[in-house]
Protein backbone atom coordinates (compact mmCIF):
# COMPACT_ATOMS: atom_id res chain seq x y z
CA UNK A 1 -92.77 -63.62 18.43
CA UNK A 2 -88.75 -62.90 18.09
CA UNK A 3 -89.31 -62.74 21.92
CA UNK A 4 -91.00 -66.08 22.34
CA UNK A 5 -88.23 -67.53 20.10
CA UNK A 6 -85.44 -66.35 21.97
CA UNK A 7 -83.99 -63.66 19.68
CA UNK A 8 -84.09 -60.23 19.47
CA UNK A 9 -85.93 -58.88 15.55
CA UNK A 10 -83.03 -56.54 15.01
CA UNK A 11 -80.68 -59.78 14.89
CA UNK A 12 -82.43 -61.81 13.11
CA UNK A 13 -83.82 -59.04 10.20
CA UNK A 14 -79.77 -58.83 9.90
CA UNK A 15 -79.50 -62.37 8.46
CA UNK A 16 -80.88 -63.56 5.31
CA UNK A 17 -81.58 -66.93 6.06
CA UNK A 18 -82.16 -66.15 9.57
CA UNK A 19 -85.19 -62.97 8.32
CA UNK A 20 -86.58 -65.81 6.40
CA UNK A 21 -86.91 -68.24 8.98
CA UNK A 22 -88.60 -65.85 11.01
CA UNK A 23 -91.23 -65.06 8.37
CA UNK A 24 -92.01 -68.47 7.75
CA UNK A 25 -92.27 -69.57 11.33
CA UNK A 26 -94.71 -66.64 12.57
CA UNK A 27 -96.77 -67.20 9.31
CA UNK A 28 -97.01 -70.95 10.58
CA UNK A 29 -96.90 -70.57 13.89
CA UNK A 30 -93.94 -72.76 14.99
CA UNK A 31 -93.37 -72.89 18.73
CA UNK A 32 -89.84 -72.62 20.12
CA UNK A 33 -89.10 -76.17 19.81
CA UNK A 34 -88.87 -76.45 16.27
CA UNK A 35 -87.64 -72.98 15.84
CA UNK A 36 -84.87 -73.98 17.34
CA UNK A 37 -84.48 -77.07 15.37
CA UNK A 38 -84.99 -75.20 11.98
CA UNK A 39 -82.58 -72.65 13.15
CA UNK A 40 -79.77 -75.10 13.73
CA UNK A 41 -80.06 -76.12 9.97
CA UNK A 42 -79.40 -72.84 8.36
CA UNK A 43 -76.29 -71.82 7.11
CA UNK A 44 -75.64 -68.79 9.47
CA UNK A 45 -75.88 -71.41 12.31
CA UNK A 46 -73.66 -74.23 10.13
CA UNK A 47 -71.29 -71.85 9.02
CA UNK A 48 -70.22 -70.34 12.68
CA UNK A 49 -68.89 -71.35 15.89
CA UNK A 50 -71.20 -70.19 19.21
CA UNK A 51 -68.70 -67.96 19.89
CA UNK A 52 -69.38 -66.16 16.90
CA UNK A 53 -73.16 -66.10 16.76
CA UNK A 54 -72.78 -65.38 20.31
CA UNK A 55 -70.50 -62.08 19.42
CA UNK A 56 -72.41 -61.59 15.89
CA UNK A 57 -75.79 -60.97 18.38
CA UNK A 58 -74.27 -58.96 20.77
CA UNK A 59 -72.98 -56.71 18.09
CA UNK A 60 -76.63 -56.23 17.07
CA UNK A 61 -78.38 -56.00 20.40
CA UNK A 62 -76.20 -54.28 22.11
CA UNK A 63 -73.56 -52.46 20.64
CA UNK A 64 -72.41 -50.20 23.58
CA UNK A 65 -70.93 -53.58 25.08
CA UNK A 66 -69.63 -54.56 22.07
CA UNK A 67 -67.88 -51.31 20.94
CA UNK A 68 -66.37 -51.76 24.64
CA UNK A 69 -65.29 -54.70 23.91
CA UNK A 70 -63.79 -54.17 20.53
CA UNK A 71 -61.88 -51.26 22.34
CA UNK A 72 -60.31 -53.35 25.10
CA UNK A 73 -59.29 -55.80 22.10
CA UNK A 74 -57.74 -53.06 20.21
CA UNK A 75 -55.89 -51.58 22.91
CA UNK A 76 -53.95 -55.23 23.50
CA UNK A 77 -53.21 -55.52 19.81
CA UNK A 78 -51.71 -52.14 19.74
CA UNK A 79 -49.39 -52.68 22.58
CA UNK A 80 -48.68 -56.89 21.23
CA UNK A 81 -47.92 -55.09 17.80
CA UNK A 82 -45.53 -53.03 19.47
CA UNK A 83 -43.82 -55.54 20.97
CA UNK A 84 -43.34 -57.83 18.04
CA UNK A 85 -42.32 -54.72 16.15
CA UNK A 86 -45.44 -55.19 13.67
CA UNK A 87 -46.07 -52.01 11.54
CA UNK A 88 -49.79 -51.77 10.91
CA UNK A 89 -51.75 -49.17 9.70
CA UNK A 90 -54.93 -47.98 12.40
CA UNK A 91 -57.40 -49.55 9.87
CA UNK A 92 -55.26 -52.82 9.78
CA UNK A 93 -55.13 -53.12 13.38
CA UNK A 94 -59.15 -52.49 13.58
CA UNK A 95 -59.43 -55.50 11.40
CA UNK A 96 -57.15 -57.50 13.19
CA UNK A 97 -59.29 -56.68 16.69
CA UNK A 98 -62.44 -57.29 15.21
CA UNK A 99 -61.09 -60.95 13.93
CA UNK A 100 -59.81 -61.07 17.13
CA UNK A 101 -62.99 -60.15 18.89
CA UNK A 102 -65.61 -61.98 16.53
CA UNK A 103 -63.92 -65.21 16.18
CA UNK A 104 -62.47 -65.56 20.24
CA UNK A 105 -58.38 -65.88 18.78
CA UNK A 106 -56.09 -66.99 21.25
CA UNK A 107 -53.14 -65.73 22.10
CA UNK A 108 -51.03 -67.69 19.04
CA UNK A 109 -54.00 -67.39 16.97
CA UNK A 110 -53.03 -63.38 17.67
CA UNK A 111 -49.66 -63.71 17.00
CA UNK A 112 -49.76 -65.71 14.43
CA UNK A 113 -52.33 -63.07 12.88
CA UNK A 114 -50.10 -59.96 14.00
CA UNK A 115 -46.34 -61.98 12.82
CA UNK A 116 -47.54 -61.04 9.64
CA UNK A 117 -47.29 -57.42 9.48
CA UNK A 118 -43.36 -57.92 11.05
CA UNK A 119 -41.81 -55.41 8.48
CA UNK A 120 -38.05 -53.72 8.69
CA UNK A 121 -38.03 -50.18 9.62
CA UNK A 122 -36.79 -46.91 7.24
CA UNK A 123 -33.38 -48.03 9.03
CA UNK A 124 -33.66 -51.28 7.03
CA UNK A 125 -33.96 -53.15 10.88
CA UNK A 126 -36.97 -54.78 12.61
CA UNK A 127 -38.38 -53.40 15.68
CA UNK A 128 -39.71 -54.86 19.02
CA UNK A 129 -39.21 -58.55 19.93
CA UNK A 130 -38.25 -59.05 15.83
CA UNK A 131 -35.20 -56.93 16.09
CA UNK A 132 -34.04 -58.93 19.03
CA UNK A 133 -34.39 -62.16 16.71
CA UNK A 134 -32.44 -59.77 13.98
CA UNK A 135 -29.66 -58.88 16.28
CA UNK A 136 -29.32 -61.88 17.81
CA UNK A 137 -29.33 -64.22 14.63
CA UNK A 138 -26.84 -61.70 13.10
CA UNK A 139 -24.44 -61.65 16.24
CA UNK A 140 -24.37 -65.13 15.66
CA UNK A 141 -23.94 -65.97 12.61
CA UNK A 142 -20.94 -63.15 12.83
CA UNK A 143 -19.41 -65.62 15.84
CA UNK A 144 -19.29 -68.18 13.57
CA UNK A 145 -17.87 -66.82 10.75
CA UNK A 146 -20.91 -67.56 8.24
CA UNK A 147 -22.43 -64.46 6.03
CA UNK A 148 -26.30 -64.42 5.62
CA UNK A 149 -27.56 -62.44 3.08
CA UNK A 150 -30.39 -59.70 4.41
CA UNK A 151 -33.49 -61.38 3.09
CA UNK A 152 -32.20 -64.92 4.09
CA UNK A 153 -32.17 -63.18 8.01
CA UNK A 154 -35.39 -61.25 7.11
CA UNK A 155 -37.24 -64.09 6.38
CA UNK A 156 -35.79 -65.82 9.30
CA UNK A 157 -37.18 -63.41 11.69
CA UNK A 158 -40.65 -63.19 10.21
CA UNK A 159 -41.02 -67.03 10.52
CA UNK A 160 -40.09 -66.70 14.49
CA UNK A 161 -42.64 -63.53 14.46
CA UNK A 162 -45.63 -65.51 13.26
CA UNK A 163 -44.15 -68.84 15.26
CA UNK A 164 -43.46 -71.14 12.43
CA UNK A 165 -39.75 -71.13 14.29
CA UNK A 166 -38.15 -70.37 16.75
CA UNK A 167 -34.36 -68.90 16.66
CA UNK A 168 -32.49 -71.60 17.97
CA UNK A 169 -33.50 -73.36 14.89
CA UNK A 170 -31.72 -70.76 12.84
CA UNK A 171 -28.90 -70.95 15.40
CA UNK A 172 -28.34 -74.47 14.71
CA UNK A 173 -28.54 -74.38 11.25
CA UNK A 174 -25.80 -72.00 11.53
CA UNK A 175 -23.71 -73.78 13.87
CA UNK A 176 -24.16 -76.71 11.33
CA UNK A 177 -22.92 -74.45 8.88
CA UNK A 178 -19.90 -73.45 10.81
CA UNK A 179 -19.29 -77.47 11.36
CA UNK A 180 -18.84 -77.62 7.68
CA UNK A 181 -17.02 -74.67 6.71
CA UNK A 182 -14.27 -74.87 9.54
CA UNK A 183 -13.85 -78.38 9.65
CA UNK A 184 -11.11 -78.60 11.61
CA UNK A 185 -12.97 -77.45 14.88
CA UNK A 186 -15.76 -79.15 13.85
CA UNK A 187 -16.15 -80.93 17.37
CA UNK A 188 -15.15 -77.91 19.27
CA UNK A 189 -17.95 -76.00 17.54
CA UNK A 190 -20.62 -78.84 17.70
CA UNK A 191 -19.61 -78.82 21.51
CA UNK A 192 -20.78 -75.06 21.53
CA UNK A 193 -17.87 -72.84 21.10
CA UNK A 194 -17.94 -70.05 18.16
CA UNK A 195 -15.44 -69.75 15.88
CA UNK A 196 -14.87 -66.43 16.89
CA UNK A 197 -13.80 -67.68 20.16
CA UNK A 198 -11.18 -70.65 18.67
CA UNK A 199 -9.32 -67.93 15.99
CA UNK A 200 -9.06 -65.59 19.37
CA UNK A 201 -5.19 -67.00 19.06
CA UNK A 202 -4.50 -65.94 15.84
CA UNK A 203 -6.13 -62.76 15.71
CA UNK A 204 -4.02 -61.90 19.02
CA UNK A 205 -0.91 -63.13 16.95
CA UNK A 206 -2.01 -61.08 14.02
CA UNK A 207 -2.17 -57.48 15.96
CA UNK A 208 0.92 -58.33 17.69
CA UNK A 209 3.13 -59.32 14.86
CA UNK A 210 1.40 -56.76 11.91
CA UNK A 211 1.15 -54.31 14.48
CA UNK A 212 -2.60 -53.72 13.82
CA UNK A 213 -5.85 -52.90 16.40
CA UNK A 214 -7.28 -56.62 17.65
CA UNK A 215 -10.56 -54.85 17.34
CA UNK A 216 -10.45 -54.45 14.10
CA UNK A 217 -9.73 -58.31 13.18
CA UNK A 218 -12.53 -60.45 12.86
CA UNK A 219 -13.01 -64.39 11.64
CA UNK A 220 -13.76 -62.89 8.03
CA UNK A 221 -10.30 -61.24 7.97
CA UNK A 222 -8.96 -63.58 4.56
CA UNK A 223 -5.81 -63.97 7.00
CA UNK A 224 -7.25 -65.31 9.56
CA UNK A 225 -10.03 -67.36 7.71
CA UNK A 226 -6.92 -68.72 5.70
CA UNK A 227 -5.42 -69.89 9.44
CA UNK A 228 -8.58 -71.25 10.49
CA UNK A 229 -8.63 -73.57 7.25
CA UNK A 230 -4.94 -74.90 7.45
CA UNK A 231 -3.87 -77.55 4.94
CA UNK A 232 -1.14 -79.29 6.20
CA UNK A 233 1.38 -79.57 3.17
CA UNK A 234 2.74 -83.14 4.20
CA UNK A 235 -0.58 -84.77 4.27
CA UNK A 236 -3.05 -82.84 2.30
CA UNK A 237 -5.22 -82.45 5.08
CA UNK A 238 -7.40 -80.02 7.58
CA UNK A 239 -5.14 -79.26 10.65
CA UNK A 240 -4.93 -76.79 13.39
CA UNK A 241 -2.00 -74.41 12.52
CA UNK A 242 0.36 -73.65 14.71
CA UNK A 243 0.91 -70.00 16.40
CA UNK A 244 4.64 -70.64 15.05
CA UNK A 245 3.69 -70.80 11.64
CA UNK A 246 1.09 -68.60 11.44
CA UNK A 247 3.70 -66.07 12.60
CA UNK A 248 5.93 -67.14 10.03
CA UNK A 249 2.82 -66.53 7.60
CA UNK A 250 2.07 -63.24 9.04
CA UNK A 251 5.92 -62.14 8.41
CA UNK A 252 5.64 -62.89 4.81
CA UNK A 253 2.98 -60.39 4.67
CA UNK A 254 3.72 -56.85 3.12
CA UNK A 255 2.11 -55.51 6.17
CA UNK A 256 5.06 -56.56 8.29
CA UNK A 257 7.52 -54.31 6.52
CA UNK A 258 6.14 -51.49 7.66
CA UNK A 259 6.08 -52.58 11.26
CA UNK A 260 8.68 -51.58 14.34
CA UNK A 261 8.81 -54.89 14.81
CA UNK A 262 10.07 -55.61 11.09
CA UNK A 263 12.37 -52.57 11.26
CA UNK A 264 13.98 -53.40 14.80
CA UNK A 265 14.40 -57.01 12.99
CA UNK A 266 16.06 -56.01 10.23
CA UNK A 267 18.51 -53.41 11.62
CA UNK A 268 19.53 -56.42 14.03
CA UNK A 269 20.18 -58.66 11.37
CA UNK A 270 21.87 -56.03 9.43
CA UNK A 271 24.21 -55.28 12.09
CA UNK A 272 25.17 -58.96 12.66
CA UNK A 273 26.05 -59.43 9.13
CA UNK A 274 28.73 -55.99 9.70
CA UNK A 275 29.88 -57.62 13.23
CA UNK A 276 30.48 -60.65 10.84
CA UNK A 277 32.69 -59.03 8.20
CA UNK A 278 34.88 -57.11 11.54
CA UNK A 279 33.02 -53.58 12.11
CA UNK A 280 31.87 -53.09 15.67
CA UNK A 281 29.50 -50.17 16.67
C-alpha cells in the first residue's frame, strides 16, 4: 500500500502524522488521489519546503546517498570556515552541514550561518578573510589618525563576516570621523587623502629639527596632532600651520637641547656675542 501511495513505509512510520495517515488510509482504503490530498494537509507537509521533505525521504530511504551527500557538504563548510577564519568545533560544523544539506542554504544563507562562529584567535586576532577586514580596518583607521577600541573593530569585522556590512562602510565612517577631528583638511580628507599622508610635512620637519627616527613619528605623536589642529592666535580659528612655525614650535621643545643641531646653534650664537664685545678666534 506505501507502494501504491508513492512512499516508501520506512518514511512514513518515521512521521507521526504521516504513520497515522497511513493507518487510516489502508484501513479505508483511500486510493492515491486523496492520499495525496490528505497528505498535503498535515503538518509535516505544511511545515516544510519540498526541498526538505525531498531531503527528509532520502535520508530515510536511502541513506548511503545521503551520508554522501552530507560529506560533500561538510567538506565545503570546512574549507568556507577556513577562509572566513570561523573557529568551529567538528560537532558544530556537522550541524551547520546538515542545516546546510536539509534545508538547500545558499551560498549567503552559508555565510551568513558560518559569520557567526568568526572568533579572534589565542593571539587576540581573527583569522582567514576576517583578519584581512581586521588588518585592513585597523591600517586605516591608523592613516587617519582615529583610535578604535578592540571590541568596537571586533564587532566590526563580525558584522562584514556574517554580511550585515561590508568594510568600506566602516572605512567611511572613519573617514567621517577624521573630517571632524582634523578639520582643517577636512576637504582634503573627504577628497580621499589620509591624514597620515597631509602631516607627512611635519613629521619630516620633526625628525629633522629634534633629530629623531621619521619612523618612529606617527599622526598620534601629541606634537604632531597639536600641528595638525593649529589655532591661529589672530583669529581664533582652524588653520594649516606653517613649516616655519612649526619649526619654531619644535625648537621650544626640550628635545631640541639635546640635539647637534641645538648645540652647533648655540656655540654660533655664543661666538657672535664674543666677536661682538672684540675677541676673535
Amino acid at each position: 500500500m506505501a507502494a501504491n501511495y508513492g512512499w516508501a513505509l520506512s518514511f512514513l512510520k518515521s512521521h507521526k502524522d504521516l504513520w497515522k495517515l497511513f493507518q487510516t488510509a489502508t484501513k479505508n482504503n483511500y486510493t492515491t488521489a486523496r492520499f495525496v490530498a490528505e497528505l498535503r494537509n498535515t503538518g509535516w507537509f505544511k511545515h516544510n519546503s519540498d526541498a526538505v521533505r525531498q531531503m527528509q525521504v532520502l535520508q530515510k530511504t536511502d541513506p548511503a546517498t545521503y551520508n554522501k551527500q552530507l560529506s560533500q557538504k561538510l567538506a565545503t563548510i570546512q574549507d568556507e570556515a577556513g577562509s572566513l577564519g570561523s573557529v568551529m568545533s567538528a560537532t558544530q560544523m556537522h550541524m551547520i552541514a546538515q542545516n546546510a544539506l536539509m534545508f538547500g542554504w545558499d551560498d549567503a544563507t552559508l555565510k551568513n550561518a558560518l559569520g557567526n562562529y568568526v572568533k579572534q584567535m589565542s593571539g587576540g586576532h581573527f583569522g582567514g578573510e576576517a583578519g584581512k577586514s581586521e588588518a585592513e580596518l585597523r591600517a586605516y583607521a591608523q592613516a587617519q589618525g582615529i583610535n578604535i577600541s578592540d571590541s568596537t573593530i571586533s564587532n566590526w569585522v563580525r558584522n562584514i563576516a556574517v554580511g550585515n556590512a561590508e568594510t568600506q562602510n566602516y572605512k567611511a565612517y572613519v573617514q567621517t570621523q577624521a573630517q571632524n577631528t582634523y578639520t582643517t583638511f577636512a576637504d582634503q580628507i573627504k577628497a580621499g587623502q589620509t591624514v597620515s599622508d597631509l602631516a607627512q610635512p611635519y613629521i619630516q620637519q620633526m625628525a629633522s629639527t629634534l633629530e629623531l627616527p621619521s619612523s618612529q613619528l606617527t599622526v598620534f605623536d601629541p606634537t604632531v596632532r597639536k600641528a595638525l589642529n593649529y589655532v591661529d592666535p589672530a583669529t581664533g580659528k582652524p588653520a594649516q600651520q606653517a613649516l616655519w612655525q612649526f619649526e619654531q614650535t619644535l625648537k621650544q621643545d626640550p628635545r631640541w637641547l639635546s640635539t647637534d643641531n641645538a648645540k652647533s646653534s648655540l656655540l654660533g650664537a655664543g661666538n657672535k656675542v664674543l666677536q661682538d664685545f672684540g675677541f676673535h678666534f
